[in-house]
C-alpha atoms as a PDB file:
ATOM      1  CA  UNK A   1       0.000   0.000   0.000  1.00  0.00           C
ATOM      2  CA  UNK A   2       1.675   2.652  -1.222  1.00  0.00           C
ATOM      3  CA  UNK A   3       1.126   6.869  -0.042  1.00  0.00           C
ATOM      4  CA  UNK A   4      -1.314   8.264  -2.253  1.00  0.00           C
ATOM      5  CA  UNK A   5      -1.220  11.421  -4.678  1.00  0.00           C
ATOM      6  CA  UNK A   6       2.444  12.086  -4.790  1.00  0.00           C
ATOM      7  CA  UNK A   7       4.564  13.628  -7.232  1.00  0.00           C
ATOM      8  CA  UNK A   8       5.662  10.962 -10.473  1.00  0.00           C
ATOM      9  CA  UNK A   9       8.224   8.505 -10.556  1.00  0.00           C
ATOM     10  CA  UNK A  10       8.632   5.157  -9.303  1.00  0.00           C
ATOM     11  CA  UNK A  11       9.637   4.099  -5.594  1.00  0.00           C
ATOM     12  CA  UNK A  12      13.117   4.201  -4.722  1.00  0.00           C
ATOM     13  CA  UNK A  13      14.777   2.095  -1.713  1.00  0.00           C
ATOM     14  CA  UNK A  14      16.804   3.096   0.736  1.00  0.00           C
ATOM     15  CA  UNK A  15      18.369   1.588   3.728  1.00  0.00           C
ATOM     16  CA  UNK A  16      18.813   2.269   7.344  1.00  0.00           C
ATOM     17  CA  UNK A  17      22.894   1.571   8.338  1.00  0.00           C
ATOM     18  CA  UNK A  18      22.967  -1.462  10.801  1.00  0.00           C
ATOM     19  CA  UNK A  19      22.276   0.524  13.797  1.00  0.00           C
ATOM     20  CA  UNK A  20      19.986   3.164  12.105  1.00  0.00           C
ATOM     21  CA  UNK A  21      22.320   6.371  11.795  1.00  0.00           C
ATOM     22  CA  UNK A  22      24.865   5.202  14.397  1.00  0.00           C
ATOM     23  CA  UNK A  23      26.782   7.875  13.663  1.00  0.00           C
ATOM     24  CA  UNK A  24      26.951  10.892  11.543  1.00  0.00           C
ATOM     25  CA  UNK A  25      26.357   9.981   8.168  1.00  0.00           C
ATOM     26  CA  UNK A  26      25.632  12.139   5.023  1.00  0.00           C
ATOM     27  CA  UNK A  27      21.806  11.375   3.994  1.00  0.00           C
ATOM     28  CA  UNK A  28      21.095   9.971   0.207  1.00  0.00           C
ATOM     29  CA  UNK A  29      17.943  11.033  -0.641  1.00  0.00           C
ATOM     30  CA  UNK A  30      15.553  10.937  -4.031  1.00  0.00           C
ATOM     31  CA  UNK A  31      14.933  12.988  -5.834  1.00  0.00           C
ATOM     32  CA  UNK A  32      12.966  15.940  -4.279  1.00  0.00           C
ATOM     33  CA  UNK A  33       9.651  14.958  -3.468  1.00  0.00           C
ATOM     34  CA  UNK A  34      10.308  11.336  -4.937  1.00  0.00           C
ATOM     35  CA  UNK A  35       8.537   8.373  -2.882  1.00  0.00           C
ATOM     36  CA  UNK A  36      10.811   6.256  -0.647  1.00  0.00           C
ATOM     37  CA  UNK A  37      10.102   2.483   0.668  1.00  0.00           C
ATOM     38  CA  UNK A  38      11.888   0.628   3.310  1.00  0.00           C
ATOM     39  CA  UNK A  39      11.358  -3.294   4.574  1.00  0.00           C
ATOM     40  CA  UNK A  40      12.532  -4.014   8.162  1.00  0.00           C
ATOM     41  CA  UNK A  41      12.337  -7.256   9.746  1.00  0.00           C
ATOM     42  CA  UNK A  42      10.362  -7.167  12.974  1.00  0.00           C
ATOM     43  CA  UNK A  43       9.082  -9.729  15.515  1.00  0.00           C
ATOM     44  CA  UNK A  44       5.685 -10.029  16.724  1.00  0.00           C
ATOM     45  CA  UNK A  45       4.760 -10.470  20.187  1.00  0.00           C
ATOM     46  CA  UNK A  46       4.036 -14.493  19.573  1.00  0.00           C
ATOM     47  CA  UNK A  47       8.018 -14.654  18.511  1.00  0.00           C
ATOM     48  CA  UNK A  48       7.566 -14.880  14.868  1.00  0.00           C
ATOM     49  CA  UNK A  49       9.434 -12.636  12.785  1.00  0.00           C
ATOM     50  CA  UNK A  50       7.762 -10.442  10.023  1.00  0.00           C
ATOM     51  CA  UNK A  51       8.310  -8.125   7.319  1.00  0.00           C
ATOM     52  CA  UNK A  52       7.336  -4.579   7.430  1.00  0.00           C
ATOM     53  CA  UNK A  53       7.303  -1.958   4.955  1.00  0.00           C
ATOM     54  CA  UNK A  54       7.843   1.501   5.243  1.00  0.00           C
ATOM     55  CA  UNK A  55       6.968   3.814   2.651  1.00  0.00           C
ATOM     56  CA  UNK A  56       7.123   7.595   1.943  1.00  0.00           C
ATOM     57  CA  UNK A  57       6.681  10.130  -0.148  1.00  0.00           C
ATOM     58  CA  UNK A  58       7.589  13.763   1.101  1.00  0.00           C
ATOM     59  CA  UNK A  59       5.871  15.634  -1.996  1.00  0.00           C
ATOM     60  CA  UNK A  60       1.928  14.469  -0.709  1.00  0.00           C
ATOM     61  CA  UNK A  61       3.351  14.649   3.099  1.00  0.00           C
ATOM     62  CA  UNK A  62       2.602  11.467   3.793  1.00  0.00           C
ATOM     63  CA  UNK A  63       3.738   7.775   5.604  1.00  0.00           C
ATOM     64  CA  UNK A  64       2.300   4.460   5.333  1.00  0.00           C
ATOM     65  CA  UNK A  65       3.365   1.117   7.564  1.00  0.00           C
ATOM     66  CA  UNK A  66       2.169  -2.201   6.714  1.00  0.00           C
ATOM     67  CA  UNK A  67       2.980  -5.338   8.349  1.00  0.00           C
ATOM     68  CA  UNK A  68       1.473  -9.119   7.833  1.00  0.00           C
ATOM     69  CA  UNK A  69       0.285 -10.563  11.481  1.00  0.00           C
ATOM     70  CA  UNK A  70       1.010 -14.382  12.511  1.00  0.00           C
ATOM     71  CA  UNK A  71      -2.633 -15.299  11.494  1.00  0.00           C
ATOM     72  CA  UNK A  72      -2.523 -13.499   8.403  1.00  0.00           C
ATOM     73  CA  UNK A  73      -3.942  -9.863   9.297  1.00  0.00           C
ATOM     74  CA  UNK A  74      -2.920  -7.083   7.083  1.00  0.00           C
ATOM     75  CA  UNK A  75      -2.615  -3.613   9.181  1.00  0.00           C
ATOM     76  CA  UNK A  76      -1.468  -0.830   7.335  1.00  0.00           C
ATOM     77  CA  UNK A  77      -1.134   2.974   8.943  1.00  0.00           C
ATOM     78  CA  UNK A  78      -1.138   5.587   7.230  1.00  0.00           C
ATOM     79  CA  UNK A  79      -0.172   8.915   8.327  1.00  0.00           C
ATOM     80  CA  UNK A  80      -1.343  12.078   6.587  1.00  0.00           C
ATOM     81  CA  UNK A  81       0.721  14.944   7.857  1.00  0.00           C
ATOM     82  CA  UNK A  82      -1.036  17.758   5.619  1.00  0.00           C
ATOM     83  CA  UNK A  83      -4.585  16.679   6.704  1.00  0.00           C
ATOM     84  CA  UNK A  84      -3.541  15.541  10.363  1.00  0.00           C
ATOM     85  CA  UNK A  85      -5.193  12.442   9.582  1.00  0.00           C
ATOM     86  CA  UNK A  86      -4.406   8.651  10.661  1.00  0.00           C
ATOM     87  CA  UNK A  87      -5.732   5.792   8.612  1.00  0.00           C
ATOM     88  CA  UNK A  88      -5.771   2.564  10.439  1.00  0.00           C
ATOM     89  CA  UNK A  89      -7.182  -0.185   7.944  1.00  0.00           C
ATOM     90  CA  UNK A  90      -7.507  -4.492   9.051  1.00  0.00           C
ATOM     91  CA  UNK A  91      -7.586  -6.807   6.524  1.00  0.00           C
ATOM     92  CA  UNK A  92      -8.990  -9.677   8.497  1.00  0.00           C
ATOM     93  CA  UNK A  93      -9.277 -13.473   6.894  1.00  0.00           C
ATOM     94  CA  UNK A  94     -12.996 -14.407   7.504  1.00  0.00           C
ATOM     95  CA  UNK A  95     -13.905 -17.461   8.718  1.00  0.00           C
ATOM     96  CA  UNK A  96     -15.843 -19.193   5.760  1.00  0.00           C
ATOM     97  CA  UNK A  97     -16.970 -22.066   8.134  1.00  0.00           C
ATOM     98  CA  UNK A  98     -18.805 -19.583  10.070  1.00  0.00           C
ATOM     99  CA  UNK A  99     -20.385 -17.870   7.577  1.00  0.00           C
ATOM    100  CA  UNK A 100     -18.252 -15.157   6.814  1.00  0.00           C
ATOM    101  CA  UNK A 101     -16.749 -14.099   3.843  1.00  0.00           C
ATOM    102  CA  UNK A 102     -13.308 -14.165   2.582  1.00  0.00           C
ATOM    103  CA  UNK A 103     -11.754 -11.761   4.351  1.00  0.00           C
ATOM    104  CA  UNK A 104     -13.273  -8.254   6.141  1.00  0.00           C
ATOM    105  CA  UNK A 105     -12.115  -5.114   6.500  1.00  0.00           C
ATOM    106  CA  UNK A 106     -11.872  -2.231   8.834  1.00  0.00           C
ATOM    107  CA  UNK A 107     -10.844   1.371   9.026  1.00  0.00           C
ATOM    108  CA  UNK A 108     -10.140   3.485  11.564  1.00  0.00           C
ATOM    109  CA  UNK A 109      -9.410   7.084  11.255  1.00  0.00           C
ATOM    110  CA  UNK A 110      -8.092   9.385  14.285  1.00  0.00           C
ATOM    111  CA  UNK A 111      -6.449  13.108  14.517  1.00  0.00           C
ATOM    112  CA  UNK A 112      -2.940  12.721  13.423  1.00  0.00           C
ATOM    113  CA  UNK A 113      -0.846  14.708  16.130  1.00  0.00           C
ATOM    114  CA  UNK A 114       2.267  15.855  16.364  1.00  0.00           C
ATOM    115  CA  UNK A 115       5.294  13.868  17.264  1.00  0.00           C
ATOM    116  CA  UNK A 116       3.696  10.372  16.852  1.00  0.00           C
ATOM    117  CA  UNK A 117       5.998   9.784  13.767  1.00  0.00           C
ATOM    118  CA  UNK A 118       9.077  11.236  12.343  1.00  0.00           C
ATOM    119  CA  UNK A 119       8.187  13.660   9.288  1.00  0.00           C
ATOM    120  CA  UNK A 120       7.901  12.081   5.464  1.00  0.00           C
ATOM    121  CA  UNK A 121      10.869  13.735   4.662  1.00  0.00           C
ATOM    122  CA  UNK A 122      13.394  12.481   7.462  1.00  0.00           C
ATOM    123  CA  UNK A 123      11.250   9.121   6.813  1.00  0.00           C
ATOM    124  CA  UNK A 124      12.356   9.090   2.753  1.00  0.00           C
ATOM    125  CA  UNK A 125      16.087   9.147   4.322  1.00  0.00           C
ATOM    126  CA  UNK A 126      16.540   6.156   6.231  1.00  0.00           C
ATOM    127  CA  UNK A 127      18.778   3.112   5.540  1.00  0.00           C
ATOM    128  CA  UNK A 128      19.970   0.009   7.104  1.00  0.00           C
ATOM    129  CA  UNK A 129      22.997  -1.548   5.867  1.00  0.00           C
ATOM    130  CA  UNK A 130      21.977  -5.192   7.053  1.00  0.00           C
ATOM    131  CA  UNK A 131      18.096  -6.106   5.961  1.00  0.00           C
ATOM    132  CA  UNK A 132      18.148  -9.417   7.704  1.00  0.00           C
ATOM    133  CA  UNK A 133      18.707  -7.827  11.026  1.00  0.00           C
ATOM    134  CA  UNK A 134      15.671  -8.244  13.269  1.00  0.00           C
ATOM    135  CA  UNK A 135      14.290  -5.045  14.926  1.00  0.00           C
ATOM    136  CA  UNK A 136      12.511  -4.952  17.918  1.00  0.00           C
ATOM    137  CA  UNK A 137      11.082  -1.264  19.133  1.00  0.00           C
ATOM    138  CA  UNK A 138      13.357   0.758  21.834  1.00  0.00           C
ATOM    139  CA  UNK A 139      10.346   2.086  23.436  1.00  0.00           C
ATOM    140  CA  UNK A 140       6.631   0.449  24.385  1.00  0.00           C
ATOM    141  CA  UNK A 141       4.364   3.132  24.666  1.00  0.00           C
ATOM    142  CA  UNK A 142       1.091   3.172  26.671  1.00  0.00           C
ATOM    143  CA  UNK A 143      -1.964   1.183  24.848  1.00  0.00           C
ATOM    144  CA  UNK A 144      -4.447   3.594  23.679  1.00  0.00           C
ATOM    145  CA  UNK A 145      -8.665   2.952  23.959  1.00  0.00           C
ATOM    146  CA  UNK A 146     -10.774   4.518  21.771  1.00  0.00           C
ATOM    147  CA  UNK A 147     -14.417   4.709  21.355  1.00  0.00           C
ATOM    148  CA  UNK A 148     -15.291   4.889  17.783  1.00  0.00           C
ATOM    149  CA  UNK A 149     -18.521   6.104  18.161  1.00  0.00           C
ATOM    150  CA  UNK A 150     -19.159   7.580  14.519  1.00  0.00           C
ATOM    151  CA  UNK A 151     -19.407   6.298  10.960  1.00  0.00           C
ATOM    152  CA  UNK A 152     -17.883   8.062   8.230  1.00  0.00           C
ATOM    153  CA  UNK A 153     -19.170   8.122   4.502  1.00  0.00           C
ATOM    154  CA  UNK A 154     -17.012   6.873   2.598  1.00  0.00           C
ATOM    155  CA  UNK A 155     -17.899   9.123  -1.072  1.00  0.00           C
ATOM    156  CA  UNK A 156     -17.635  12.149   1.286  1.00  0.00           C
ATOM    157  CA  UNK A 157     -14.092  10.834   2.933  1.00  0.00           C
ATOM    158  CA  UNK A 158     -11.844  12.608   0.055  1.00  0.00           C
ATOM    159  CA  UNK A 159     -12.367  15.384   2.296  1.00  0.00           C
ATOM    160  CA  UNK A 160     -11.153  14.490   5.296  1.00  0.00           C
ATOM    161  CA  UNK A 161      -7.896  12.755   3.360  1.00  0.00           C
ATOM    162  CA  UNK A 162      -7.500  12.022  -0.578  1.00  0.00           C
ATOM    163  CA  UNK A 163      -6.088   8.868   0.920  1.00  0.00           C
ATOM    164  CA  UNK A 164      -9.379   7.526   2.340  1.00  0.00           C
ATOM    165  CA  UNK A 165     -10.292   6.410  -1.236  1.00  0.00           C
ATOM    166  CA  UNK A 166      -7.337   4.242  -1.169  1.00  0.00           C
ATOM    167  CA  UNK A 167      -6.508   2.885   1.944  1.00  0.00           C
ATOM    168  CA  UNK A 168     -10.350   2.352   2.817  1.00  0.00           C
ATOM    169  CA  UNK A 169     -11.568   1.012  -0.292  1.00  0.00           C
ATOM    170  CA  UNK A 170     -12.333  -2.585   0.658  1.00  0.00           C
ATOM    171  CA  UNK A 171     -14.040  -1.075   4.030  1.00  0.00           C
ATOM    172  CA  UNK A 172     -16.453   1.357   2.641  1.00  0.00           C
ATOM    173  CA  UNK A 173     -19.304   0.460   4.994  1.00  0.00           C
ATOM    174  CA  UNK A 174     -16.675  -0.592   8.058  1.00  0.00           C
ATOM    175  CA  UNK A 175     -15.103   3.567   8.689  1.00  0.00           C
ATOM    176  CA  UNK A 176     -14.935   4.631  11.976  1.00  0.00           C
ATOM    177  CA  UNK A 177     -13.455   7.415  13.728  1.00  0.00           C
ATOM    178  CA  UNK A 178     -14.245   9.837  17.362  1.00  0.00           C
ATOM    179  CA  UNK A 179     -16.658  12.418  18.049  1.00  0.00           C
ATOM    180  CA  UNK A 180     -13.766  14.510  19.610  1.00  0.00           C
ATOM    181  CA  UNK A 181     -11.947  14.645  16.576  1.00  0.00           C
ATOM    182  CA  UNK A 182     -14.829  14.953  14.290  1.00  0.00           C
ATOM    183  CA  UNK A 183     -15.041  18.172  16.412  1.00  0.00           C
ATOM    184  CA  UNK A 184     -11.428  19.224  15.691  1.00  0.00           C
ATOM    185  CA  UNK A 185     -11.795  18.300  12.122  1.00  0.00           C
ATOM    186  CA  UNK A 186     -15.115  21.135  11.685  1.00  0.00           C
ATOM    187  CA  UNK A 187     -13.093  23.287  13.201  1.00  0.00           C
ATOM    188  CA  UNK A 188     -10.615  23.239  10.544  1.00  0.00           C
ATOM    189  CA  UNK A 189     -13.830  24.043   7.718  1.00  0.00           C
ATOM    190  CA  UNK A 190     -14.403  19.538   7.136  1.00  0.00           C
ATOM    191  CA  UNK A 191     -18.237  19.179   5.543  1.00  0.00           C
ATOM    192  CA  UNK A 192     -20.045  17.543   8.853  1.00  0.00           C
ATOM    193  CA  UNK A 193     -22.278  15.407   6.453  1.00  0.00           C
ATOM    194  CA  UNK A 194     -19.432  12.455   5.698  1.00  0.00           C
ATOM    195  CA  UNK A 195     -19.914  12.239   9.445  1.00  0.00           C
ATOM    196  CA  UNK A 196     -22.931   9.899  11.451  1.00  0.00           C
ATOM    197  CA  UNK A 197     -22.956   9.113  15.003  1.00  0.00           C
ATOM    198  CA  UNK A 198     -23.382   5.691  15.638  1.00  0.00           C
ATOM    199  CA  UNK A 199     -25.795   4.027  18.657  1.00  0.00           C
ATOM    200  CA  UNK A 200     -24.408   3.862  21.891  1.00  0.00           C
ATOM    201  CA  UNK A 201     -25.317   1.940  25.135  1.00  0.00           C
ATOM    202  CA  UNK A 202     -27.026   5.004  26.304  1.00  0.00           C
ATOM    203  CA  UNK A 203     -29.228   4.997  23.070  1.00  0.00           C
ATOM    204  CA  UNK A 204     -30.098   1.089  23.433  1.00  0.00           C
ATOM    205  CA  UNK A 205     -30.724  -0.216  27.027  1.00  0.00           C
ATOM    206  CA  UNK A 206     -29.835  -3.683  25.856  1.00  0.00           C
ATOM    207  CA  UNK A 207     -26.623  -2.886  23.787  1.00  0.00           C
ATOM    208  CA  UNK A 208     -23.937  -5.510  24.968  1.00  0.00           C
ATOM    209  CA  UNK A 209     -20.700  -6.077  24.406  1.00  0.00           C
ATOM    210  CA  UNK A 210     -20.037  -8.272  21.623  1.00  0.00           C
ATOM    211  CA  UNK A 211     -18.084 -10.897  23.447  1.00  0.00           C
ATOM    212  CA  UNK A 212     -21.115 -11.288  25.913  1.00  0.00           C
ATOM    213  CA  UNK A 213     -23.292 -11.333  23.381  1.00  0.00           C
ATOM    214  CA  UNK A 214     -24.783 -15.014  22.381  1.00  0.00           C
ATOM    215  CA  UNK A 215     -26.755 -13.624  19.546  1.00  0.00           C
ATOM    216  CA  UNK A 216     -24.784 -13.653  16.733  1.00  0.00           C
ATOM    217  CA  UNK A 217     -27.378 -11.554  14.813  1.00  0.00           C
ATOM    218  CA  UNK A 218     -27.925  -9.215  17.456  1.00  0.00           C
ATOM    219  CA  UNK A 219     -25.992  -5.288  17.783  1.00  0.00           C
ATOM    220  CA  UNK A 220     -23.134  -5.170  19.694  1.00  0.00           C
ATOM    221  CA  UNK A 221     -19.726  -3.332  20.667  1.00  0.00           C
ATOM    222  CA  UNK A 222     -17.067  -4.759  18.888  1.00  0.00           C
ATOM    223  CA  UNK A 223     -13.342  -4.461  20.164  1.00  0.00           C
ATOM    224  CA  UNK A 224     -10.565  -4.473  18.179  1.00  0.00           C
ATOM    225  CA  UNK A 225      -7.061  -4.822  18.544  1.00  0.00           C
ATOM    226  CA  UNK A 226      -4.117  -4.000  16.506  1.00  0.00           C
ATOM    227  CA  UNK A 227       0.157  -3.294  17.493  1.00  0.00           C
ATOM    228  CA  UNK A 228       2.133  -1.110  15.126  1.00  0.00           C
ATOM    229  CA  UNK A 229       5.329  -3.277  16.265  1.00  0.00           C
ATOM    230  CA  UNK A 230       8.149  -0.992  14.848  1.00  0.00           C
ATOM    231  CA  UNK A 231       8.034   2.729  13.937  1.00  0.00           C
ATOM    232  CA  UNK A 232      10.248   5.801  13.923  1.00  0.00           C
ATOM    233  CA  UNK A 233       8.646   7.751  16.377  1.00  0.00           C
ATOM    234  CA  UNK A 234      11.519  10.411  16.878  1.00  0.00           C
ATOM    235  CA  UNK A 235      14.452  11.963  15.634  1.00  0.00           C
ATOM    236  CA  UNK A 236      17.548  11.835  17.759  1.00  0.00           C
ATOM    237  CA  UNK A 237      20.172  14.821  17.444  1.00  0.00           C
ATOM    238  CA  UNK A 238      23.513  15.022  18.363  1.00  0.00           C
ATOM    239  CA  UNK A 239      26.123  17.591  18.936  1.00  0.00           C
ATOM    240  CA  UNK A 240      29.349  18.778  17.485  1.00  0.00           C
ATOM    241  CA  UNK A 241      31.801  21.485  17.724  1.00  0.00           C
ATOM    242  CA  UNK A 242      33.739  23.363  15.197  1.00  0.00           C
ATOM    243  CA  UNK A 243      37.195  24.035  15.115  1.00  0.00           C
ATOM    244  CA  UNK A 244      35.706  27.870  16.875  1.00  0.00           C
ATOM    245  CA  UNK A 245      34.821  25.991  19.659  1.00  0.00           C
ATOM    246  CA  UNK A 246      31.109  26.360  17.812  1.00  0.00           C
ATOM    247  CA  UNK A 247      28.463  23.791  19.193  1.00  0.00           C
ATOM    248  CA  UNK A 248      26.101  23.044  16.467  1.00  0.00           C
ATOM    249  CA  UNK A 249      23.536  20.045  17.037  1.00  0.00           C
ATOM    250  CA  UNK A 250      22.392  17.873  14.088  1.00  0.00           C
ATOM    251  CA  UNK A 251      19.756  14.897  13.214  1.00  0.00           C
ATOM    252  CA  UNK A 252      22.152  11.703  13.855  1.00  0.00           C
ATOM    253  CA  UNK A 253      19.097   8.930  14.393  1.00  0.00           C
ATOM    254  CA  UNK A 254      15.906   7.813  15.220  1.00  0.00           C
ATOM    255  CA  UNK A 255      14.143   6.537  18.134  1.00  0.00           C
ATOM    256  CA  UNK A 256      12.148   2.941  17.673  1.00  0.00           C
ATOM    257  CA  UNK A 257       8.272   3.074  18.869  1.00  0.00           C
ATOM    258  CA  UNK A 258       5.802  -0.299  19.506  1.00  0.00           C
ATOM    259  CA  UNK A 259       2.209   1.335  20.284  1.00  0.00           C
ATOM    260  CA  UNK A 260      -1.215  -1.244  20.587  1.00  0.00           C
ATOM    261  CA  UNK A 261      -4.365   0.056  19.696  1.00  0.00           C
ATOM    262  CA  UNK A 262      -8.077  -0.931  21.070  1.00  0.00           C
ATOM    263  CA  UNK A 263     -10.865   0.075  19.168  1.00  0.00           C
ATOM    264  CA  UNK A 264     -14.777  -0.324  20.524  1.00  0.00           C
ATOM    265  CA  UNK A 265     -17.356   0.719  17.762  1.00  0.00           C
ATOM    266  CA  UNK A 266     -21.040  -0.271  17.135  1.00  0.00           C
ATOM    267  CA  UNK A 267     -21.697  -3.372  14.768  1.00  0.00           C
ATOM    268  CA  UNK A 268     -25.633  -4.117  13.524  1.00  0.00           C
ATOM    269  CA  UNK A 269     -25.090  -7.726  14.470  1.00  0.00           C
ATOM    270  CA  UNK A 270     -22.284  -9.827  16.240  1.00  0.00           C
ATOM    271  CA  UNK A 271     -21.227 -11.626  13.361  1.00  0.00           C
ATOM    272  CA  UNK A 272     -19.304  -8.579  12.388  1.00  0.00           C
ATOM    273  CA  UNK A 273     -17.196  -9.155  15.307  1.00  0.00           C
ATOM    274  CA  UNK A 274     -16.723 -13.004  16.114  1.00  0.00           C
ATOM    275  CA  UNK A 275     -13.051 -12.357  16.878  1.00  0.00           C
ATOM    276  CA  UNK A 276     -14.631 -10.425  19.788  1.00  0.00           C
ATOM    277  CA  UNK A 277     -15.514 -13.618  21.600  1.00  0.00           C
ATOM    278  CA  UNK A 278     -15.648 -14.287  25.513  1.00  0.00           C
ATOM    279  CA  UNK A 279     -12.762 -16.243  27.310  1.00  0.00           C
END
C-alpha cells in the first residue's frame, strides 16, 4: 500500500545503516519529493518474525506502515501529515466455516498529532545496511482505547484525506473514527455530512458487548485490537563542535516506537465481530 497522490516517478529504496544512523552519516535522498520504501524485519509479540514496509513520499506529506500478522492480518497505517489524519485499515481473513466471507475489513481514522511519527521527509532518508537484522522497538508506549462512536461516509471521505479512497476502499461500509476529533476536524472548515454518530449503550438499554453477546445476529460493541510493532517515532540529534569551539547540534538517528491500539465501535449484528468472543 503505497502513499497516495504524490509527485511521479517510481519508488526508490533506501536503507537504514545497521544501527539506524549510528553515527553521523551524510543522507542519500531521491529525488525531491520522490517516494521512498523501506522493509525491516520485525518480531511479533508471539516470537515470529515479520516483514514490514515503510513507505514515503515527502511531496503528498505522507507515511504508510504495513505489516502481515502471525494469522494473516494485514494492518497498514497511514499517516497524513497535511490533513492531520491517521488511517488505520484491518484486513482480516474471515472465517468461511462460520459464515463469513473471505476476508473483512476495517478502518479506523483518528487526529494525526504531532510527534507520533518522524516527518515524510526524514522518513524518505533512512537506511539500514543489514536487511536481515531483526528489529525490535526501543520504546513500548502506553496502549491507547478509543471509542469509535461515529461512521464516516465513505464518497464524502476525500475530504477528510484524498487517501481515504485508497486505503479504505475494501471497508467502505466498516469507517470509523471519534466524536472529539470529528469536532477538531469542523473546526478546521471539514463538511459535517461524511460524518454519522453511531448508537451507543445510552441509546439502546440492551446494547452488549459483543463478546457477551450469544446472539450472533444481534448489535453489539465490537473491540478491536491491533500493534504497530516498529516505527520511527523520533528523531535523535547530536552535537558537534567546530574548530571555533562552535556547538552546532544535528539529526544523527531515530528513536524505535511499539504502540497497541483498542478500538470499541457499534456493529448491527455480532457476526461482524466473532473475533470479539468471551474467554
Amino acid at each position: 500500500m503505497l502513499c497516495q497522490g504524490g509527485g511521479g516517478g517510481g519508488w526508490l529504496r533506501f536503507f537504514l545503516t545497521a544501527l539506524l544512523w549510528p553515527q553521523p552519516l551524510p543522507w542519500v535522498a531521491a529525488a525531491s519529493g520522490a517516494p521512498s520504501e523501506l522493509r525491516v524485519r520485525v518480531r511479533l509479540p508471539d516470537g515470529q518474525v515479520t516483514e514490514e514496509s515503510l513507505q514515503a513520499d515527502s511531496g503528498a506529506d505522507c507515511v504508510t506502515l504495513e505489516l502481515r500478522k502471525g494469522d494473516g492480518t494485514l494492518i497498514t497505517l497511514t499517516a497524513d501529515f497535511k490533513q492531520e489524519v491517521k488511517i488505520f485499515r484491518a484486513l482480516i481473513l474471515g472465517e468461511l466455516e462460520r459464515g463469513q466471507s473471505q476476508f473483512q475489513a476495517l478502518c479506523f481514522v483518528t487526529r494525526l498529532h504531532r510527534n507520533e511519527i518522524i516527518p515524510s521527509e526524514s522518513m524518505a532518508k533512512l537506511r539500514q545496511k543489514n536487511p536481515r537484522t531483526v528489529r525490535q522497538a526501543e520504546e513500548v508506549r502506553a496502549l491507547e482505547h478509543l471509542s469509535m462512536d461515529v461512521a464516516v461516509n465513505f464518497s464524502k471521505g476525500a475530504q477528510l484525506s484524498s487517501h481515504i479512497h485508497n486505503v479504505c476502499a475494501e471497508a467502505k461500509e466498516a469507517i470509523y473514527t471519534r466524536e472529539e476529533d470529528v469536532k477538531f476536524w469542523l473546526e478546521k472548515g471539514v463538511d459535517g455530512s461524511m460524518f454519522e454518530v453511531l448508537p451507543q449503550s445510552a441509546d439502546l438499554p440492551n446494547l452488549q458487548r459483543c463478546r457477551l453477546c450469544a446472539d450472533r445476529w444481534r448489535p453489539c460493541i465490537c473491540s478491536y485490537a491491533l500493534s504497530i510493532e516498529w516505527y520511527p517515532c523520533m528523531l535523535k540529534y547530536c552535537k558537534s563542535r567546530d574548530a571555533a569551539g562552535k556547538v552546532s547540534s544535528y539529526k544523527c538517528g531515530i528513536r524505535s516506537c511499539q504502540k497497541g491500539y483498542s478500538f470499541d465501535y457499534y456493529v448491527p449484528q455480532k457476526q461482524l465481530c466473532l473475533w470479539d468472543e468471551e474467554t
